[in-house]
N, C-alpha and C. Protein backbone atom coordinates (compact mmCIF):
# COMPACT_ATOMS: atom_id res chain seq x y z
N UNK A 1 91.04 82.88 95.04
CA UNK A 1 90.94 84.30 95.38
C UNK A 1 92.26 84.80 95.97
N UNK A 2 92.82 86.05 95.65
CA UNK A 2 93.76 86.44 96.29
C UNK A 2 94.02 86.50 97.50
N UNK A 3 94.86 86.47 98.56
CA UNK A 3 95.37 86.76 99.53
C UNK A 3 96.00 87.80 100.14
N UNK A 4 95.81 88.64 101.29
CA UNK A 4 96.15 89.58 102.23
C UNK A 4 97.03 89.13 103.19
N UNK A 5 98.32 89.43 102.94
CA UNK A 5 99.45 88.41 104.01
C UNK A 5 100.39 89.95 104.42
N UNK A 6 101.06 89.64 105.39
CA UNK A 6 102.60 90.43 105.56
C UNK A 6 103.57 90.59 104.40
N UNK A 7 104.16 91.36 104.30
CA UNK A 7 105.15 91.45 103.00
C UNK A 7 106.07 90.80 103.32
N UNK A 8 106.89 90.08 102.83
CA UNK A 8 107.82 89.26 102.47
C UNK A 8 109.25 89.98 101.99
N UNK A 9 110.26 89.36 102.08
CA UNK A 9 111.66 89.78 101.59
C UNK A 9 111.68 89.22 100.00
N UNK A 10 111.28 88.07 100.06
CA UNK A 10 111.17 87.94 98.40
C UNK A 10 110.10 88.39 97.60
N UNK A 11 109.34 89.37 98.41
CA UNK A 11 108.22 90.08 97.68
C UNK A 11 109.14 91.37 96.76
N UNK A 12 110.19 91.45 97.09
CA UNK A 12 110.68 92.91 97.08
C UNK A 12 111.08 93.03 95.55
N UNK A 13 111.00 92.76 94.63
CA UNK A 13 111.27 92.83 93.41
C UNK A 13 110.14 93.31 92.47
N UNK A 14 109.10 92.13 92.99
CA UNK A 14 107.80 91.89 92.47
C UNK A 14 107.11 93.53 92.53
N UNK A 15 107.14 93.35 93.94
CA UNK A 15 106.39 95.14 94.64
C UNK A 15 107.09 96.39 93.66
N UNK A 16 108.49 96.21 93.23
CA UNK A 16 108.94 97.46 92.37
C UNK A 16 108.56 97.44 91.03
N UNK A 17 108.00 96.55 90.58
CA UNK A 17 107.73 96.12 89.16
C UNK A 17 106.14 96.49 89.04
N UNK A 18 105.63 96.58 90.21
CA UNK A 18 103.96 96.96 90.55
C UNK A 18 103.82 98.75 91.07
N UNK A 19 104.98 99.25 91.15
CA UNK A 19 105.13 100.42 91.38
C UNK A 19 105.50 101.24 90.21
N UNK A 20 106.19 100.47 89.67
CA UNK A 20 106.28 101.70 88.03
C UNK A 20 105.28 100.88 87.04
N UNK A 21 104.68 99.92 87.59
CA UNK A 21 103.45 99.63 86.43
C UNK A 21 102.26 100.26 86.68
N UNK A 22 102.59 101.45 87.60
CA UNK A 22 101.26 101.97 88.34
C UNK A 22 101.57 103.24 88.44
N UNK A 23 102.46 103.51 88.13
CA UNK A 23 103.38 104.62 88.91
C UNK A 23 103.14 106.07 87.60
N UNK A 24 102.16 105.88 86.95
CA UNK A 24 101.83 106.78 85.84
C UNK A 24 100.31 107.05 86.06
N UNK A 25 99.51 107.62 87.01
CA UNK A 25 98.57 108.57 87.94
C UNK A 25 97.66 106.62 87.46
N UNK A 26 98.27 105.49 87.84
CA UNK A 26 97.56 104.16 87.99
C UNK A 26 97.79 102.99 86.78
N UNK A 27 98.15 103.98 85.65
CA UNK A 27 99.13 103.49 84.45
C UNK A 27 100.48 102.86 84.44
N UNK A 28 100.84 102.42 83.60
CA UNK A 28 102.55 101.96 83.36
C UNK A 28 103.09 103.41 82.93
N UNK A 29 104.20 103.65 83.94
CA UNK A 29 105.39 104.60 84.03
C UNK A 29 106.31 103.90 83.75
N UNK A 30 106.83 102.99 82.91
CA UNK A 30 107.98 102.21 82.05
C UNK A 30 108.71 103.25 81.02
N UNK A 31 107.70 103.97 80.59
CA UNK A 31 108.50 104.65 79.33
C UNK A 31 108.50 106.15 80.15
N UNK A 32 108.01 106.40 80.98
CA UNK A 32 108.19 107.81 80.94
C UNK A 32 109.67 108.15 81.97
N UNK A 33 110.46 107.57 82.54
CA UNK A 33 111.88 107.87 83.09
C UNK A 33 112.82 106.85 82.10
N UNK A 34 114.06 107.38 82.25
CA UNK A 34 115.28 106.54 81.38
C UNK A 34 115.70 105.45 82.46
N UNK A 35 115.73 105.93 83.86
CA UNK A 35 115.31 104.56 84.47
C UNK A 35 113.97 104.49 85.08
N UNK A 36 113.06 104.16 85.25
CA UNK A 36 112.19 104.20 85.74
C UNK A 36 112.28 103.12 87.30
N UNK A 37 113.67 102.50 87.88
CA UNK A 37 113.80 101.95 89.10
C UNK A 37 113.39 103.40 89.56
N UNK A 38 113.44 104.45 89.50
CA UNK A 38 113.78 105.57 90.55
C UNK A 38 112.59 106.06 91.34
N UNK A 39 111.38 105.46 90.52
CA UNK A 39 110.30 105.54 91.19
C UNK A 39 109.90 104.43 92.54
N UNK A 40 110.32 103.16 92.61
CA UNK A 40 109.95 102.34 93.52
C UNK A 40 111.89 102.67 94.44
N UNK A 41 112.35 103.87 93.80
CA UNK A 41 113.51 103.85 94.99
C UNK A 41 113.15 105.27 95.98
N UNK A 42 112.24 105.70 95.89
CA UNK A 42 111.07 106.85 96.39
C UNK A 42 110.09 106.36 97.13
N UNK A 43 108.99 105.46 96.16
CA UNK A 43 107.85 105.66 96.69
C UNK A 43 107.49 103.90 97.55
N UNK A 44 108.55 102.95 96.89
CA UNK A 44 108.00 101.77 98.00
C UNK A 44 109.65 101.30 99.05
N UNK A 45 110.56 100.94 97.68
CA UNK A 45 111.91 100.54 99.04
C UNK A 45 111.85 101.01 99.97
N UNK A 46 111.77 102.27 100.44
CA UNK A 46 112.52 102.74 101.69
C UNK A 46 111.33 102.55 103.23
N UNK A 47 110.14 101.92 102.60
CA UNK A 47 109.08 101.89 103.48
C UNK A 47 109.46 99.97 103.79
N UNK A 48 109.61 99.58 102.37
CA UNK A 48 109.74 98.21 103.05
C UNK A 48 111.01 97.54 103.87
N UNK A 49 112.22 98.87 103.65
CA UNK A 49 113.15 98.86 104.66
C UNK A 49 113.12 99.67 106.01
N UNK A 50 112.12 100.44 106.06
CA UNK A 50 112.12 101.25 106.95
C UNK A 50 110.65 100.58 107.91
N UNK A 51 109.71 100.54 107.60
CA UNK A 51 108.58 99.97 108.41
C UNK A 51 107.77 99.00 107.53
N UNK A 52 108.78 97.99 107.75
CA UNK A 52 108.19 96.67 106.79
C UNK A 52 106.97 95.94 107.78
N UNK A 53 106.83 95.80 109.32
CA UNK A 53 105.60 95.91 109.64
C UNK A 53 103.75 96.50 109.24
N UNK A 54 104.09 97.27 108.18
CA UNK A 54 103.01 98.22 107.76
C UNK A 54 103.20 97.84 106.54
N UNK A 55 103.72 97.12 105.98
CA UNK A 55 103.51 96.55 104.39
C UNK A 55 102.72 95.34 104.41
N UNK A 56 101.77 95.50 103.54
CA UNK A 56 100.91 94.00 103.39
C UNK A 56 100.69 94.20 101.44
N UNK A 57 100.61 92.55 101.29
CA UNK A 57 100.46 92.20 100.12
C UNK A 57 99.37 91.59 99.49
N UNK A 58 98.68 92.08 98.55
CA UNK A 58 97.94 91.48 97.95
C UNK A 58 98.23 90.58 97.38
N UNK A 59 98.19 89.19 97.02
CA UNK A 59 99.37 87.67 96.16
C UNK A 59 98.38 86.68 95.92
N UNK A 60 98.37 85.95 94.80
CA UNK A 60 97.65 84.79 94.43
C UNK A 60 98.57 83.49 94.46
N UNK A 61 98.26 82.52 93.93
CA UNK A 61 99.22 81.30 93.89
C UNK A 61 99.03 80.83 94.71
N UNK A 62 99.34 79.05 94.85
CA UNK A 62 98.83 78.47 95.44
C UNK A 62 99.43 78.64 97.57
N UNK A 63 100.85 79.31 97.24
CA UNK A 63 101.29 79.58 98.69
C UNK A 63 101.34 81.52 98.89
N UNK A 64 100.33 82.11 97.93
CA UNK A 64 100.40 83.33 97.84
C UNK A 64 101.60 84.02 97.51
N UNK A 65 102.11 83.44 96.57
CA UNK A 65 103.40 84.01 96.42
C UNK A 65 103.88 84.99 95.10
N UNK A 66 102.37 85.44 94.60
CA UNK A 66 102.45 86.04 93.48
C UNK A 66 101.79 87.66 93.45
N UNK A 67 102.41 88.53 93.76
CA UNK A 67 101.95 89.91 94.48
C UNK A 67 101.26 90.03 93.38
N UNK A 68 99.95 90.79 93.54
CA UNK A 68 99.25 91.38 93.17
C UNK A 68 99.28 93.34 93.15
N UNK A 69 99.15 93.36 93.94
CA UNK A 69 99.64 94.72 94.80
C UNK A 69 99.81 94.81 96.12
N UNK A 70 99.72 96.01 96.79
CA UNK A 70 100.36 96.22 98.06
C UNK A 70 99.76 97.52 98.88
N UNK A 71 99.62 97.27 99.84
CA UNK A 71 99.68 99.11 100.66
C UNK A 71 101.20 99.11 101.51
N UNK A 72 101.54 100.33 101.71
CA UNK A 72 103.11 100.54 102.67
C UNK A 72 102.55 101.74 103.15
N UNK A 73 103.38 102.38 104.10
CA UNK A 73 103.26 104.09 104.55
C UNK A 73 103.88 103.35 105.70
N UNK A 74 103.98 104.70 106.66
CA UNK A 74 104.36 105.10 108.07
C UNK A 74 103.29 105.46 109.18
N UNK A 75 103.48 105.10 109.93
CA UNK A 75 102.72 105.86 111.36
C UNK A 75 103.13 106.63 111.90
N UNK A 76 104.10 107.89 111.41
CA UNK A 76 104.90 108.83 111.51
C UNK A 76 105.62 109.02 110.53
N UNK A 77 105.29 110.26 109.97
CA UNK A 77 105.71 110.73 108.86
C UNK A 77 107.43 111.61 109.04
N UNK A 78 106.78 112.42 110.57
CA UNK A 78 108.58 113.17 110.37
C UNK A 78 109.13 112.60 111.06
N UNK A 79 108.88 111.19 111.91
CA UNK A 79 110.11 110.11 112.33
C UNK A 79 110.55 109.16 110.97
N UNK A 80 109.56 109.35 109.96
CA UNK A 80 110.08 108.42 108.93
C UNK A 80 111.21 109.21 107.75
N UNK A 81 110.59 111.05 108.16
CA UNK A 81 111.48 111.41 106.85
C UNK A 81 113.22 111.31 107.37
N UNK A 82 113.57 111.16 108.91
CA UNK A 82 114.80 111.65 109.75
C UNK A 82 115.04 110.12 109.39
N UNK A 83 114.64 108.91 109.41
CA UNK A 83 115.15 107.66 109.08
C UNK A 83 115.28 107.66 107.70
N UNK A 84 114.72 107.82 107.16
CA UNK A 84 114.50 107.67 105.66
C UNK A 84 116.47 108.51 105.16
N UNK A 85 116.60 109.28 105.59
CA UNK A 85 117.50 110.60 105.01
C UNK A 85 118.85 109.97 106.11
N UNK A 86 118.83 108.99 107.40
CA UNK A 86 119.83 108.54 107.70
C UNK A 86 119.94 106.73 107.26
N UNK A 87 118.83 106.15 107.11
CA UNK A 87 119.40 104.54 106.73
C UNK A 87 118.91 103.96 105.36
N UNK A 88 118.22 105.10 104.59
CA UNK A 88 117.59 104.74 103.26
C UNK A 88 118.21 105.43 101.93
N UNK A 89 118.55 106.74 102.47
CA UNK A 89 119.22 107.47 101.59
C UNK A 89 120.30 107.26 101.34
N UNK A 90 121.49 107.02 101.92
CA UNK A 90 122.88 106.55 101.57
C UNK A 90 123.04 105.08 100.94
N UNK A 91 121.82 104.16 100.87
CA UNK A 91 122.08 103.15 100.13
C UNK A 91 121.75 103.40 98.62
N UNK A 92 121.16 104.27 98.40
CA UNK A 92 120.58 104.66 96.70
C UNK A 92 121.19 105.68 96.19
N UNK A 93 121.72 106.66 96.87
CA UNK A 93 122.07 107.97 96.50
C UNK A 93 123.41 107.69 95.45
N UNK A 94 124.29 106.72 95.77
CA UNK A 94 125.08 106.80 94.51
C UNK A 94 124.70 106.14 93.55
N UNK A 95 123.62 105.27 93.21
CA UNK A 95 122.99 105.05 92.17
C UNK A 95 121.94 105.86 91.67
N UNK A 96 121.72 107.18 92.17
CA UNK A 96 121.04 108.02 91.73
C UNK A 96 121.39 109.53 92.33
N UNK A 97 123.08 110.09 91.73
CA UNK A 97 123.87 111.26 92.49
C UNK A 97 122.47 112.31 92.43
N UNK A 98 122.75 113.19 93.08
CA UNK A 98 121.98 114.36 93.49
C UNK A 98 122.29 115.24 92.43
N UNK A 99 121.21 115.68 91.27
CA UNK A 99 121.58 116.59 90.14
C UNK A 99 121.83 115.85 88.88
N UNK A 100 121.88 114.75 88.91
CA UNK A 100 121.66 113.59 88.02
C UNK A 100 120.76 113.58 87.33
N UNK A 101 120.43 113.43 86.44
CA UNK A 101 119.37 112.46 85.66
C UNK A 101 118.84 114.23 84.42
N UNK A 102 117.64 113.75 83.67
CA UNK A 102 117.08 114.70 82.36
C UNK A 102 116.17 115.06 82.82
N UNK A 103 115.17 116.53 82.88
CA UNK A 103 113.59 115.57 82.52
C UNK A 103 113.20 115.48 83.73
N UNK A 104 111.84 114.42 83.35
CA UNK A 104 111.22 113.74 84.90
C UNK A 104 112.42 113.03 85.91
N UNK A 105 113.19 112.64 84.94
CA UNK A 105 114.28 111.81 85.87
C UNK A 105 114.88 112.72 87.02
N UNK A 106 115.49 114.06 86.26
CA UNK A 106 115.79 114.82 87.09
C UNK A 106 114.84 115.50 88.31
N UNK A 107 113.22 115.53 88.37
CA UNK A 107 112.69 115.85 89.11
C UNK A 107 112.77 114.53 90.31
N UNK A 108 112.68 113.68 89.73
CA UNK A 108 112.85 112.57 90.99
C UNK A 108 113.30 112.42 91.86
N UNK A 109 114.92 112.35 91.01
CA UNK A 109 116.13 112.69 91.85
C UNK A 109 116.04 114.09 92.80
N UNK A 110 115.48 114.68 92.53
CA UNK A 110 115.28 115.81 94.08
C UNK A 110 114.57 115.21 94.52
N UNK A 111 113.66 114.71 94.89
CA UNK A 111 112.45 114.10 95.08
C UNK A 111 113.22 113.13 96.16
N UNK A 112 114.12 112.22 95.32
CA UNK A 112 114.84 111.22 96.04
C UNK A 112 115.44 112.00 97.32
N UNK A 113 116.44 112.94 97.17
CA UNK A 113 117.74 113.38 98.27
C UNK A 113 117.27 114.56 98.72
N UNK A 114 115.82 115.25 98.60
CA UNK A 114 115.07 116.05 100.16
C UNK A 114 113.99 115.29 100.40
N UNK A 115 113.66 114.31 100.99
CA UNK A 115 112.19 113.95 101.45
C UNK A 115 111.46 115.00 102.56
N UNK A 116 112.12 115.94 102.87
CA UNK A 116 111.35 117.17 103.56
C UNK A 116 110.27 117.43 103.10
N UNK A 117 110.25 117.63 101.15
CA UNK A 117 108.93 117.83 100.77
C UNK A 117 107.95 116.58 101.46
N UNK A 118 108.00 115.61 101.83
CA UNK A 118 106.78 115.43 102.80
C UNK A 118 106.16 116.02 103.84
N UNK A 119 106.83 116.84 104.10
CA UNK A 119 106.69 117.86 105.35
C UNK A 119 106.17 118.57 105.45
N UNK A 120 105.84 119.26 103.98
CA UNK A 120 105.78 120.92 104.05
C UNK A 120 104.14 121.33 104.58
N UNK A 121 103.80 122.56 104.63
CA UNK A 121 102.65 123.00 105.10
C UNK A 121 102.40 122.34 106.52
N UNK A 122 102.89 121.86 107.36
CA UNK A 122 102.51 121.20 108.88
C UNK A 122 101.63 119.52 108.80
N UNK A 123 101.73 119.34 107.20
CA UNK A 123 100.77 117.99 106.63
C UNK A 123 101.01 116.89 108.09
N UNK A 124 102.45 117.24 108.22
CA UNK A 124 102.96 115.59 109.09
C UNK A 124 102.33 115.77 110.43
N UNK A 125 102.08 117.09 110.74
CA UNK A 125 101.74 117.37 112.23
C UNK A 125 99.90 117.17 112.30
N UNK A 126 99.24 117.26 111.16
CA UNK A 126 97.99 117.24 111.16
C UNK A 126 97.47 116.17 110.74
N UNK A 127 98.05 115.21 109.97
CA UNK A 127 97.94 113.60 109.70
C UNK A 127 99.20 112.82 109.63
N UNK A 128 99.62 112.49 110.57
CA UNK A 128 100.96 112.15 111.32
C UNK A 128 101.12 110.95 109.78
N UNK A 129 100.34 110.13 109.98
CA UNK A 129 100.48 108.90 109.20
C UNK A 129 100.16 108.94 107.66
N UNK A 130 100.94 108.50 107.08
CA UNK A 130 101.00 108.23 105.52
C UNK A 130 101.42 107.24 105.16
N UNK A 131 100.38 106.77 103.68
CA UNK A 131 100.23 105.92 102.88
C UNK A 131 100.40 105.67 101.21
N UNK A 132 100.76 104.83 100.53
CA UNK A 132 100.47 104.11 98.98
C UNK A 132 100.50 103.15 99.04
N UNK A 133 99.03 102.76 98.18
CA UNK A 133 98.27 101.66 97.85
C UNK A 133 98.48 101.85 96.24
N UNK A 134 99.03 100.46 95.72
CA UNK A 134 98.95 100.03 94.36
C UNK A 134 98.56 98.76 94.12
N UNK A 135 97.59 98.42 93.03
CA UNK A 135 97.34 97.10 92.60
C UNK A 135 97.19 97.26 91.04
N UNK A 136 97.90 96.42 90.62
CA UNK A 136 98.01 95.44 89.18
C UNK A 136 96.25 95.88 88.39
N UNK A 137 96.06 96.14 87.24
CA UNK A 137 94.72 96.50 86.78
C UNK A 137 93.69 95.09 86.73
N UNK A 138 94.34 93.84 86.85
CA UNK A 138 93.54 92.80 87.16
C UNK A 138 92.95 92.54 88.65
N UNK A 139 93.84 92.89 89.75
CA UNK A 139 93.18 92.72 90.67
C UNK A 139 92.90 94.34 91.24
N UNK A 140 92.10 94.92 90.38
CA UNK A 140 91.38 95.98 90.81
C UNK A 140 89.21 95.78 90.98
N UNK A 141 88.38 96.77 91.08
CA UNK A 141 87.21 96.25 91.30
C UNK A 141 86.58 95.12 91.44
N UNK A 142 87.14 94.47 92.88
CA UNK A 142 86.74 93.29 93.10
C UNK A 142 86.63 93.51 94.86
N UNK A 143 86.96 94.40 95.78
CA UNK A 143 87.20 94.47 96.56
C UNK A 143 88.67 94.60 97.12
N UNK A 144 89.28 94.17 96.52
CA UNK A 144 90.74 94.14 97.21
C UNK A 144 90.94 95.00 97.95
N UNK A 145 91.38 96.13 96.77
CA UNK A 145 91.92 97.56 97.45
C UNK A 145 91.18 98.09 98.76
N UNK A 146 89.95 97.97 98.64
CA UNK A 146 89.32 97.63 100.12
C UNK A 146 90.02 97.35 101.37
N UNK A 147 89.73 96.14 101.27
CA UNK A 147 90.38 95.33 102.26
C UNK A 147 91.64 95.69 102.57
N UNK A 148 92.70 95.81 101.46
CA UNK A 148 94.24 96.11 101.70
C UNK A 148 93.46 97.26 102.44
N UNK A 149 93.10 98.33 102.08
CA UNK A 149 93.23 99.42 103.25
C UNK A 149 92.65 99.30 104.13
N UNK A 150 91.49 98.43 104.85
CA UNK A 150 91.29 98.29 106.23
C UNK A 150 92.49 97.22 106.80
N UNK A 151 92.81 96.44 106.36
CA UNK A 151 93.77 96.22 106.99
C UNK A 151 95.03 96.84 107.67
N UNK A 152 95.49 97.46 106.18
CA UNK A 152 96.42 99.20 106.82
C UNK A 152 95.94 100.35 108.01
N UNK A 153 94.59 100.31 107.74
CA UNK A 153 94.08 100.74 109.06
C UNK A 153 94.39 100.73 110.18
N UNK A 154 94.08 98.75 110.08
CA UNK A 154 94.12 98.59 111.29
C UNK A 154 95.18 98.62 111.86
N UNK A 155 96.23 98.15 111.26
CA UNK A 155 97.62 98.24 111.73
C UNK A 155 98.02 99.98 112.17
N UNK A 156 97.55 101.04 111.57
CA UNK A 156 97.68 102.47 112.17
C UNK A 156 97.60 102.60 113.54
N UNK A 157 96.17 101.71 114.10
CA UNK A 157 95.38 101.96 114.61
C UNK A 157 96.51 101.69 116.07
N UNK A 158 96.67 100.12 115.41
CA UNK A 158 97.49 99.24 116.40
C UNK A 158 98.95 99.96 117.00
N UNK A 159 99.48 101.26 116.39
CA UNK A 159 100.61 101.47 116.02
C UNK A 159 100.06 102.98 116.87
N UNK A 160 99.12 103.42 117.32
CA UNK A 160 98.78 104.71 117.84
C UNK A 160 98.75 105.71 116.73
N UNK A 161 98.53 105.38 115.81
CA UNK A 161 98.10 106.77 114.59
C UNK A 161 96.62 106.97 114.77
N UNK A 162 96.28 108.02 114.92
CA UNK A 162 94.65 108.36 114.51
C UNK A 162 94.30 109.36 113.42
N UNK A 163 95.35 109.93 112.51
CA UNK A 163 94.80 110.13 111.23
C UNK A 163 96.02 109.79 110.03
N UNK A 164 95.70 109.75 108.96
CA UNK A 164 96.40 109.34 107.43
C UNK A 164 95.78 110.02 106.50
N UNK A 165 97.33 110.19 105.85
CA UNK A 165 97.05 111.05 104.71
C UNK A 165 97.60 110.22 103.65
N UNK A 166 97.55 110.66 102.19
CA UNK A 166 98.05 109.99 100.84
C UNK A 166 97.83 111.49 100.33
N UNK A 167 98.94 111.34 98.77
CA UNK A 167 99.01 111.69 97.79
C UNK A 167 98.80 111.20 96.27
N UNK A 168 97.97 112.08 95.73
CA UNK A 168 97.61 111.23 93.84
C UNK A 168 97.64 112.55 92.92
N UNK A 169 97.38 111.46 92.06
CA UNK A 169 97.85 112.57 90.84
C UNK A 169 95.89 112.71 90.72
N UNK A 170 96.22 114.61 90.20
CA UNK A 170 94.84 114.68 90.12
C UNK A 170 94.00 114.10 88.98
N UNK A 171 94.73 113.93 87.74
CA UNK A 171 93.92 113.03 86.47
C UNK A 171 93.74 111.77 86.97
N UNK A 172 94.11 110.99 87.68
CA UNK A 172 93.61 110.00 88.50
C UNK A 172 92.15 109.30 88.81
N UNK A 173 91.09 110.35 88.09
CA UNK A 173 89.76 110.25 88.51
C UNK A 173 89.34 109.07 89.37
N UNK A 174 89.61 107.57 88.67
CA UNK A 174 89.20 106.28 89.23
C UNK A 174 89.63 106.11 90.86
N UNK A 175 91.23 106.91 90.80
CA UNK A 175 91.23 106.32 91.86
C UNK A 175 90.78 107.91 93.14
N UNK A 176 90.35 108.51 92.75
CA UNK A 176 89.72 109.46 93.58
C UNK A 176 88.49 109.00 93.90
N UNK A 177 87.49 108.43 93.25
CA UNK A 177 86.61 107.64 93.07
C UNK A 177 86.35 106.76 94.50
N UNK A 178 87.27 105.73 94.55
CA UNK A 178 87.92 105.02 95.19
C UNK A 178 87.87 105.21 96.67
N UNK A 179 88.98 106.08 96.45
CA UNK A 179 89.42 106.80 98.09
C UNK A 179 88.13 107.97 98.69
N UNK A 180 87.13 108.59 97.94
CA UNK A 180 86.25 109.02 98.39
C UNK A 180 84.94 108.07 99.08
N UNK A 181 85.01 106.67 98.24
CA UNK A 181 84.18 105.79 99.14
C UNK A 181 84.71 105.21 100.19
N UNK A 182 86.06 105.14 100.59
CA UNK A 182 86.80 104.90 101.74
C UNK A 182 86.33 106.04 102.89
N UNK A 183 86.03 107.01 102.29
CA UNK A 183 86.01 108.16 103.66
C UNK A 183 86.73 109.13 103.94
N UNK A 184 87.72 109.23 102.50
CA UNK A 184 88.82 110.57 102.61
C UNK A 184 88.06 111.77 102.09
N UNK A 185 88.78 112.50 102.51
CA UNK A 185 88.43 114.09 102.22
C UNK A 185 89.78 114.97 101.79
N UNK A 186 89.40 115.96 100.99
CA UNK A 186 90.44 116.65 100.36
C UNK A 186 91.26 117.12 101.64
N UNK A 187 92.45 117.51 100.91
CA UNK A 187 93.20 118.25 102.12
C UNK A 187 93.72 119.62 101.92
N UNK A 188 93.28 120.75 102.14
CA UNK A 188 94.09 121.83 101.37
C UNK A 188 95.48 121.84 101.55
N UNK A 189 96.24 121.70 100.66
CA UNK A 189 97.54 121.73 100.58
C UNK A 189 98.18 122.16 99.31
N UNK A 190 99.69 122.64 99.56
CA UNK A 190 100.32 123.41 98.15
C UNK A 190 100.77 122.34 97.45
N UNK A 191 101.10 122.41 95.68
CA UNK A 191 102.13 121.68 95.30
C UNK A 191 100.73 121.04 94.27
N UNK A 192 101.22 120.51 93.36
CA UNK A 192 100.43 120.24 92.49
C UNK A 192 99.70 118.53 92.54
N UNK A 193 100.04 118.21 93.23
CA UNK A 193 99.44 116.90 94.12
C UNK A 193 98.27 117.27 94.57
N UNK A 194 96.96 115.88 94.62
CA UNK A 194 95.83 116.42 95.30
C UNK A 194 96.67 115.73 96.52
N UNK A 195 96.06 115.81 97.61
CA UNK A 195 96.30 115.37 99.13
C UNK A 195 95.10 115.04 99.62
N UNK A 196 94.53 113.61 99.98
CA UNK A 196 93.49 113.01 100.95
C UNK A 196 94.14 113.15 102.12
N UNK A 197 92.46 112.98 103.04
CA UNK A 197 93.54 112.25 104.49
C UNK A 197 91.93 111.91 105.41
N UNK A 198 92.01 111.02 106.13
CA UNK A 198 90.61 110.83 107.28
C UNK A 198 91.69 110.18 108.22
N UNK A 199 90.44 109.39 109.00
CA UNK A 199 90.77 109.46 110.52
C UNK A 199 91.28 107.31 109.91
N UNK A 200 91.64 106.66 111.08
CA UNK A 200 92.25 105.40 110.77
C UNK A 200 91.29 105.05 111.61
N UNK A 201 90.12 104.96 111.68
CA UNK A 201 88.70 104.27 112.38
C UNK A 201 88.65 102.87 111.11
N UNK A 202 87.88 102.39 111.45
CA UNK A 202 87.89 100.89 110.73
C UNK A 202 86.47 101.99 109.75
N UNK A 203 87.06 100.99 108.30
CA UNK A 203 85.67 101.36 106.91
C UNK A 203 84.42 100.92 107.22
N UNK A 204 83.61 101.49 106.98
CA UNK A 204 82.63 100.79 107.40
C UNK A 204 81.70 100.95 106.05
């Protein structure tokens, strides 16, 4: 059975390869950017350099060394976007200049060099803490994803957050599915993203 451990430094490859294999509303996003690194240089590096405490791994093998998937986020969203934009951003930004790229690529790349859009509407002030959870389509409906998120929980919990939010794509159905038996609730918010968010109480 898989394993729920701390993230690892040699996890860090594995975890980007599980982020654009997911990274298409739970699908493979391989073909849809000309690079498609630019998605795990957004939505997972800068969490596992920035609050690698709050990363846990889903991994099989006999010393768990084979990620499955993962949850990451922050327990502060606008202390993470002011780190993020001073010790995360200057290591990627010349591999991905500002105004760069075609296409989706080019939406990224903004995406990449303002992380403010996490900000907008007062989201950070009303669910301080944010999250993404991805797992591999084999280790899905079995419980995992479960567990990975009470565990993330708990670590919120441990960390003084008392609410979390996430973002999905709305064709997503399964995994709305999902996060509604967890205990989230919509969030009104702008931008073509749905937005969850509940309280970081343990699942019950």
């Amino acid at each position: 059975m898989p394993t729920i451990r701390p993230y690892r430094p040699a996890d860090r490859e594995a975890l980007y390869d599980i982020c654009v294999r997911t990274g298409d509303a739970g699908a493979d996003a391989t073909g849809l950017y000309r690079d498609p690194g630019i998605l795990p240089a957004i939505f997972t590096g800068p969490y596992l350099q920035l609050a690698p405490e709050l990363a846990f791994v889903l991994a099989d093998g006999p010393d768990a060394e084979r990620p499955l998937g993962y949850v990451i986020g922050t327990a502060d969203t606008r202390r993470y976007v002011a780190d993020y934009r001073r010790a995360w951003l200057p290591l990627v930004a010349g591999q991905y200049p500002e105004g760069s790229g075609e296409g989706p690529d080019a939406e990224r790349v903004r995406e990449l060099h303002h992380p403010e859009w996490m900000l907008a509407d007062g989201l950070a002030d009303r669910y301080p803490a944010h999250l993404h959870i991805d797992l591999l389509p084999q280790a899905q409906g079995r419980g995992a994803g479960r567990a990975l998120m009470d565990t993330f929980l708990a670590a919120l919990r441990a960390a003084g957050a008392e609410r979390v939010h996430l973002g999905m794509a709305r064709r997503n159905t399964g995994a709305r599915a999902f996060y509604d038996r967890l205990g989230f609730h919509e969030i009104d918010h702008p931008g073509p993203a749905l937005v969850l968010g509940r309280d970081t109480a343990a699942l019950v």
